[in-house]
N, C-alpha and C. Protein backbone atom coordinates (compact mmCIF):
# COMPACT_ATOMS: atom_id res chain seq x y z
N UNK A 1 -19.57 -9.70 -4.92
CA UNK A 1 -18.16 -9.61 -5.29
C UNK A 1 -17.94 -8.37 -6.15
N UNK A 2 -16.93 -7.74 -6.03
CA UNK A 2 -16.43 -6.63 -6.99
C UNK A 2 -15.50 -7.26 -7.47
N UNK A 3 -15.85 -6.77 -9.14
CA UNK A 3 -14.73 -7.03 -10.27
C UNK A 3 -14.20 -5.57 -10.38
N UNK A 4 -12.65 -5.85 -10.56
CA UNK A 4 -11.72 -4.82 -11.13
C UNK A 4 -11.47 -5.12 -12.26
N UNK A 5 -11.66 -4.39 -13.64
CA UNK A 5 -11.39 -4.07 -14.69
C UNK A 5 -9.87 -3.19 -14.94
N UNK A 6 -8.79 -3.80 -15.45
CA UNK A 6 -8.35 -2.25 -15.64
C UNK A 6 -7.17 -2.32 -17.43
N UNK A 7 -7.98 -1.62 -18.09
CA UNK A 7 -6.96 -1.68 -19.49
C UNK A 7 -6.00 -0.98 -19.27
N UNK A 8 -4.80 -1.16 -19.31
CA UNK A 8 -3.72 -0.62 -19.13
C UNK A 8 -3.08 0.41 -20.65
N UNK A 9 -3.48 0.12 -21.93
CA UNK A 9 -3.32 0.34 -22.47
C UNK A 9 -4.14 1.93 -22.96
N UNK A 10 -5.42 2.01 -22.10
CA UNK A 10 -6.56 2.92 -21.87
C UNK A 10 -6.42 3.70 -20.93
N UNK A 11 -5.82 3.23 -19.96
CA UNK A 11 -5.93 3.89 -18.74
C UNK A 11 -7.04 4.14 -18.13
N UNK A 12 -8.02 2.76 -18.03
CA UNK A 12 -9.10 2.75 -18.49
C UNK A 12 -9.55 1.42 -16.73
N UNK A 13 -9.62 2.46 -15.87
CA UNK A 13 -10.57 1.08 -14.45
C UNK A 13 -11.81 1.29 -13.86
N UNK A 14 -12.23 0.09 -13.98
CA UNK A 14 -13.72 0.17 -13.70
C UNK A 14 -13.68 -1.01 -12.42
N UNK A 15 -14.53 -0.55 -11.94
CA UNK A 15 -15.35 -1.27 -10.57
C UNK A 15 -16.33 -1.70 -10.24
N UNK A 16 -16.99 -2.77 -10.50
CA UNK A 16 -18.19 -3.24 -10.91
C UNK A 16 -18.91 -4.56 -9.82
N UNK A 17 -19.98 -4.29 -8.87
CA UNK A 17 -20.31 -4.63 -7.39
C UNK A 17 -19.81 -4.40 -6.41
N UNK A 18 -20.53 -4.48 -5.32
CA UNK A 18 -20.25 -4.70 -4.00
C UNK A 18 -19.77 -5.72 -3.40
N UNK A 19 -18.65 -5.41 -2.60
CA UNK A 19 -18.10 -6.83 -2.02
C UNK A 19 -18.21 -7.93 -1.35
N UNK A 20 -19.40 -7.48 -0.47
CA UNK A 20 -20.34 -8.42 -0.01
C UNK A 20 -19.92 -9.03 1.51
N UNK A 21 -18.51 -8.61 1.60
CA UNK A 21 -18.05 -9.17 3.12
C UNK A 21 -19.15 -8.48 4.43
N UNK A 22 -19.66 -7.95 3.98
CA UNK A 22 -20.51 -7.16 5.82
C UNK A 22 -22.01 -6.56 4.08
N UNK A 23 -22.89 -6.42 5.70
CA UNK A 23 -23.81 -5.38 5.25
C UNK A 23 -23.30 -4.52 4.79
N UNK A 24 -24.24 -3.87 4.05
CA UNK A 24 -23.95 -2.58 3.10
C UNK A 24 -23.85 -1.25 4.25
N UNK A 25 -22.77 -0.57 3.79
CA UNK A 25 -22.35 0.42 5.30
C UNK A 25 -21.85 -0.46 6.02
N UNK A 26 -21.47 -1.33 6.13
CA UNK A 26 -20.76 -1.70 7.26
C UNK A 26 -19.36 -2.97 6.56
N UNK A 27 -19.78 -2.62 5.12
CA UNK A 27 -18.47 -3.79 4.47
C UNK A 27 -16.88 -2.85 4.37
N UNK A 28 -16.26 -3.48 5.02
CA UNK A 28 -14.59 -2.73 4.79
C UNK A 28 -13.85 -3.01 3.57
N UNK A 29 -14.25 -4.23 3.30
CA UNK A 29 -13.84 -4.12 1.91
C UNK A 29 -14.16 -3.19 0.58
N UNK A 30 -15.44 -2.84 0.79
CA UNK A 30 -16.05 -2.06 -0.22
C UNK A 30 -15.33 -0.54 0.18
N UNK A 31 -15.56 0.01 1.53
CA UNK A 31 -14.78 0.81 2.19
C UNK A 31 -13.61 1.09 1.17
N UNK A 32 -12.70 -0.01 1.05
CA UNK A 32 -11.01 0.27 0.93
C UNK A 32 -11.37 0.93 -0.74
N UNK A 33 -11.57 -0.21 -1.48
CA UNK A 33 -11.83 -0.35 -2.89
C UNK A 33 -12.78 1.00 -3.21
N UNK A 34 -13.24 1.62 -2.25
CA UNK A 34 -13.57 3.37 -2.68
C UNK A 34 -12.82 4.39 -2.53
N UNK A 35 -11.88 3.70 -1.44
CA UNK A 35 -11.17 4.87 -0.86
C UNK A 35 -9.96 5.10 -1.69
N UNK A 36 -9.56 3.70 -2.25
CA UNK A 36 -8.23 3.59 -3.53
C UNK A 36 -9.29 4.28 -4.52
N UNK A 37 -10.00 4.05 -5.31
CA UNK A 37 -10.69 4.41 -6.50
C UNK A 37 -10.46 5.85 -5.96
N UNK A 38 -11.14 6.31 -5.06
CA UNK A 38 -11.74 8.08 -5.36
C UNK A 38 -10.13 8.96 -4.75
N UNK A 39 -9.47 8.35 -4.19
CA UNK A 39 -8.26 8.44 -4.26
C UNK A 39 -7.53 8.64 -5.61
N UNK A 40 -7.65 7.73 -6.45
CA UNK A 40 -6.92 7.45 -7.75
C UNK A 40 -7.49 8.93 -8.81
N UNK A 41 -9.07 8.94 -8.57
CA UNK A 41 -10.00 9.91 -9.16
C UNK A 41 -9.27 11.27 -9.30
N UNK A 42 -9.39 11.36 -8.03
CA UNK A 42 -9.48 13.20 -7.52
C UNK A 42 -7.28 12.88 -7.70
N UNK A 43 -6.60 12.24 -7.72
CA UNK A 43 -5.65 13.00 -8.06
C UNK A 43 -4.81 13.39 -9.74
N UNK A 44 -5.92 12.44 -10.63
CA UNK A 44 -6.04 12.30 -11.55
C UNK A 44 -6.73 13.79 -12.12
N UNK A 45 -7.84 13.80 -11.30
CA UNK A 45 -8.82 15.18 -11.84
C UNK A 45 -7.48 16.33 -11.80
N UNK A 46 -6.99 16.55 -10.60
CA UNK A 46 -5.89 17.52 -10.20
C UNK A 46 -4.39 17.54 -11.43
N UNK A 47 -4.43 16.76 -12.05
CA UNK A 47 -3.03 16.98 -12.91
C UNK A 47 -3.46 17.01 -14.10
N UNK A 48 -2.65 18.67 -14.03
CA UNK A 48 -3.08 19.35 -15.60
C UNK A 48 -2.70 18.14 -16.57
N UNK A 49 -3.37 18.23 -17.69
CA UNK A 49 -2.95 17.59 -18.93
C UNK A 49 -3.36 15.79 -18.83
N UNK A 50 -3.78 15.19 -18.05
CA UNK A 50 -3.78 14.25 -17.44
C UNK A 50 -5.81 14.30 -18.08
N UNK A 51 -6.57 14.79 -18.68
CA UNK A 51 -7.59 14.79 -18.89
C UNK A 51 -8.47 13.56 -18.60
N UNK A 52 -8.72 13.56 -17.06
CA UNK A 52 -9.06 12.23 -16.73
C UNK A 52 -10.81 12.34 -16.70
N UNK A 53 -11.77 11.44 -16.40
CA UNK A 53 -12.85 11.41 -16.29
C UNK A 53 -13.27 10.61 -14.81
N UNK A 54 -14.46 10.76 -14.35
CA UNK A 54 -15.09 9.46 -13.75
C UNK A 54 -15.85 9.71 -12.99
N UNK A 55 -16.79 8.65 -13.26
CA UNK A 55 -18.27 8.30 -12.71
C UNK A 55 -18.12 7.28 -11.84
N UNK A 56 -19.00 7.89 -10.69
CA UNK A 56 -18.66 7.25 -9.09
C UNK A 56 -20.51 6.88 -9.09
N UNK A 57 -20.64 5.59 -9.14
CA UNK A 57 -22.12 5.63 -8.41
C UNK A 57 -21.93 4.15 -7.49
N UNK A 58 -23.13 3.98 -6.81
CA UNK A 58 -23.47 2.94 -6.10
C UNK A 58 -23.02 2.02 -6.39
N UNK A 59 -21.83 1.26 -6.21
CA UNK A 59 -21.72 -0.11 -6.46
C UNK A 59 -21.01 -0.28 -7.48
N UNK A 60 -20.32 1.00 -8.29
CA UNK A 60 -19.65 0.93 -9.66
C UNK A 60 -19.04 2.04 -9.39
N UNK A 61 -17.28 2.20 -10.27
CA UNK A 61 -16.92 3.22 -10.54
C UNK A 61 -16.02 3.05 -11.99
N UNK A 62 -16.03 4.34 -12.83
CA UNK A 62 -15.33 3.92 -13.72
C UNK A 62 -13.98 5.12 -13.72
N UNK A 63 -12.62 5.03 -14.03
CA UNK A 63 -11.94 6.30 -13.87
C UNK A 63 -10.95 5.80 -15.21
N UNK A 64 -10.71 7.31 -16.24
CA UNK A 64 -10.23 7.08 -17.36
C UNK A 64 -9.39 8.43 -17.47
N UNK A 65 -8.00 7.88 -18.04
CA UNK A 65 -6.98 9.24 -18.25
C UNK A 65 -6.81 9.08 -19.97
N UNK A 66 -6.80 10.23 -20.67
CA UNK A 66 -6.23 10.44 -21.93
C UNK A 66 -5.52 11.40 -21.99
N UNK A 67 -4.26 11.33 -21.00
CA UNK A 67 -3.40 12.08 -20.53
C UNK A 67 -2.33 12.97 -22.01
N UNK A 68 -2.08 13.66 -22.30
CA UNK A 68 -1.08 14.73 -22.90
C UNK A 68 -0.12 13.91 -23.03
N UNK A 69 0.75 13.93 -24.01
CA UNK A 69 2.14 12.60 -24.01
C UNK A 69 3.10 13.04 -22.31
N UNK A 70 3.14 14.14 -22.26
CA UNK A 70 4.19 14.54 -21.56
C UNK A 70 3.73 14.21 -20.31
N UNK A 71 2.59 13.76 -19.77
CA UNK A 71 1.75 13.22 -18.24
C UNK A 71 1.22 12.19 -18.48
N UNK A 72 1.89 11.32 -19.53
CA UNK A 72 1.35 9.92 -19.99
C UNK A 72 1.89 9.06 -18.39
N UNK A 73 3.18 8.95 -18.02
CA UNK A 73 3.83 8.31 -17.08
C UNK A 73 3.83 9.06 -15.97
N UNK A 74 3.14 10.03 -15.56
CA UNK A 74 2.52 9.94 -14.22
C UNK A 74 1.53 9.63 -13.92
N UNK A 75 0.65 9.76 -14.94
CA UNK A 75 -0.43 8.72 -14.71
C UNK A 75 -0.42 7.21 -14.51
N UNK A 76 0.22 6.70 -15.69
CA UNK A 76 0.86 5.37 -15.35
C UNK A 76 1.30 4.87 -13.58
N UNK A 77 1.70 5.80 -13.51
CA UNK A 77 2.29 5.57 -12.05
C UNK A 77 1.29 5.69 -11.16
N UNK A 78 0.34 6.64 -11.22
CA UNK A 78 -1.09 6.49 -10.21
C UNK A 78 -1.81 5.65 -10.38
N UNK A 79 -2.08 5.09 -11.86
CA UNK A 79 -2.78 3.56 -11.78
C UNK A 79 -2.13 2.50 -11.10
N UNK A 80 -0.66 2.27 -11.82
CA UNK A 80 0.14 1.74 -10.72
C UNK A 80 -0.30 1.53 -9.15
N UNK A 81 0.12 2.63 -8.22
CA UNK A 81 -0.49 2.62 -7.05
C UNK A 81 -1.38 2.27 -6.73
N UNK A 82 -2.76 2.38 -7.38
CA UNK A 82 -3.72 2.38 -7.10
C UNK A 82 -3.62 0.60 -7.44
N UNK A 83 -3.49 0.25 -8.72
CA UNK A 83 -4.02 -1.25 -8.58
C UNK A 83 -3.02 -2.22 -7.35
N UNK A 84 -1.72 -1.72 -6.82
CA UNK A 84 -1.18 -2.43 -6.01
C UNK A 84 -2.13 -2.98 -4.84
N UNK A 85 -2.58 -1.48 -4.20
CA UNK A 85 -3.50 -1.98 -3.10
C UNK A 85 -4.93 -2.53 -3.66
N UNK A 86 -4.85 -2.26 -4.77
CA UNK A 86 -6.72 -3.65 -5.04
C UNK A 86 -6.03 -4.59 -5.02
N UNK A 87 -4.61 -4.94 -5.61
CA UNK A 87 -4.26 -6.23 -5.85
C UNK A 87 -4.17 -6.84 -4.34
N UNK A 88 -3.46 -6.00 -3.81
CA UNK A 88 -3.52 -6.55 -2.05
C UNK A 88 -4.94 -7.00 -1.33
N UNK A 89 -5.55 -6.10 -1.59
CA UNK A 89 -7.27 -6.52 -1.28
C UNK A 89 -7.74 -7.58 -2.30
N UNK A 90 -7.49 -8.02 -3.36
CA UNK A 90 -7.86 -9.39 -4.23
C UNK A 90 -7.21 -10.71 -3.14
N UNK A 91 -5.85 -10.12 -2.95
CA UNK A 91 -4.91 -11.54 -2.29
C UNK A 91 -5.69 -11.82 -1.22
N UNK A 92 -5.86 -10.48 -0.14
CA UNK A 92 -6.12 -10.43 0.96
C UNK A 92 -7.69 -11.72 1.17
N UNK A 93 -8.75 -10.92 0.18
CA UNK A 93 -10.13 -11.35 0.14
C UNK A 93 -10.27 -12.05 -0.91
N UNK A 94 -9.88 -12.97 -1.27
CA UNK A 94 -10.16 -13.51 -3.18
C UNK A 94 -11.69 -13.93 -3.35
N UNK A 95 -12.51 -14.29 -2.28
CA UNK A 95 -13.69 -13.92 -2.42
C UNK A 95 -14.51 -13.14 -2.43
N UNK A 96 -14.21 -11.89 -2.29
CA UNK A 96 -14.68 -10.78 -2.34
C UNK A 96 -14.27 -9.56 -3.48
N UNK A 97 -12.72 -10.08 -4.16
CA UNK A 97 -12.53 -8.91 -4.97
C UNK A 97 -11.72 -9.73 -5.86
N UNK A 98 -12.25 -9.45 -7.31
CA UNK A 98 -11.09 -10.03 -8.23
C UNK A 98 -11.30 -8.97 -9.28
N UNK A 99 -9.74 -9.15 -9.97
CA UNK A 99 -9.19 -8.44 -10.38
C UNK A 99 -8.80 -8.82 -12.50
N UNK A 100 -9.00 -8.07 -13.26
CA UNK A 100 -8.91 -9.11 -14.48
C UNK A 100 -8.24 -7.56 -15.35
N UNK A 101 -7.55 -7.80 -15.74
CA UNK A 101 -6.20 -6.78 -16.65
C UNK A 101 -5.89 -6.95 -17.74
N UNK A 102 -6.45 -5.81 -18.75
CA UNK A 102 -6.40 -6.28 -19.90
C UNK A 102 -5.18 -5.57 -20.32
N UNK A 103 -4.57 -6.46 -21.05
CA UNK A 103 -2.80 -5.79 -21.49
C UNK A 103 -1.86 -5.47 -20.19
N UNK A 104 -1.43 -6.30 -19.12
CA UNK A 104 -0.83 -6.85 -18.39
C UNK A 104 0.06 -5.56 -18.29
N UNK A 105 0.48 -5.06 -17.38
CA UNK A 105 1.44 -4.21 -16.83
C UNK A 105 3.01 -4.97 -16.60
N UNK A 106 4.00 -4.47 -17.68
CA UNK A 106 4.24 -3.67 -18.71
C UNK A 106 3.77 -4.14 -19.83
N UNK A 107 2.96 -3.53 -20.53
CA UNK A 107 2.95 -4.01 -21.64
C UNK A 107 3.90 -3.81 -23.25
């Protein structure tokens, strides 16, 4: 199972196991939940002032913004996006992906 972490207050999501629906290379779930993460990553890396971080390894990812006040809420808005579709993949698979949010969006 993969746990989603995400402090909202941090800007702060982590990704922690594999999802376990298929063999490894061949799970779509794990698939999606990389493709939102390194998605979320690289457009985060790309916006000035947005001073984001993140470590991508096997089976874990962590991605963190300590964005400039003035790119505080576009970031907001890419976590946004991004947790919609994990949240869709939690509904979708609830055995395979859950999701736990610390400081609830809006906070």
């Amino acid at each position: 199972m993969t746990i989603i972490k995400m402090d909202w207050r941090k800007l702060d999501l982590q990704a922690e196991g594999h999802a376990g629906s298929a063999p490894k290379g061949e799970d779509l779930v794990c698939c999606a939940i990389s493709a939102i993460t390194t998605t979320l990553a690289e457009y985060l890396i790309n916006v000035k002032g947005a001073r984001a971080r993140y470590d991508m390894r096997d089976g874990s990812c962590r991605i963190r913004a300590k964005p400039l006040p003035w790119k505080k809420k576009q970031c907001e808005e890419a976590y946004k996006q991004a947790m919609t579709g994990l949240e869709q993949l939690s509904d979708q698979y609830p055995e395979y992906v859950a999701i736990e949010e610390v400081f609830k969006w809006p906070f």
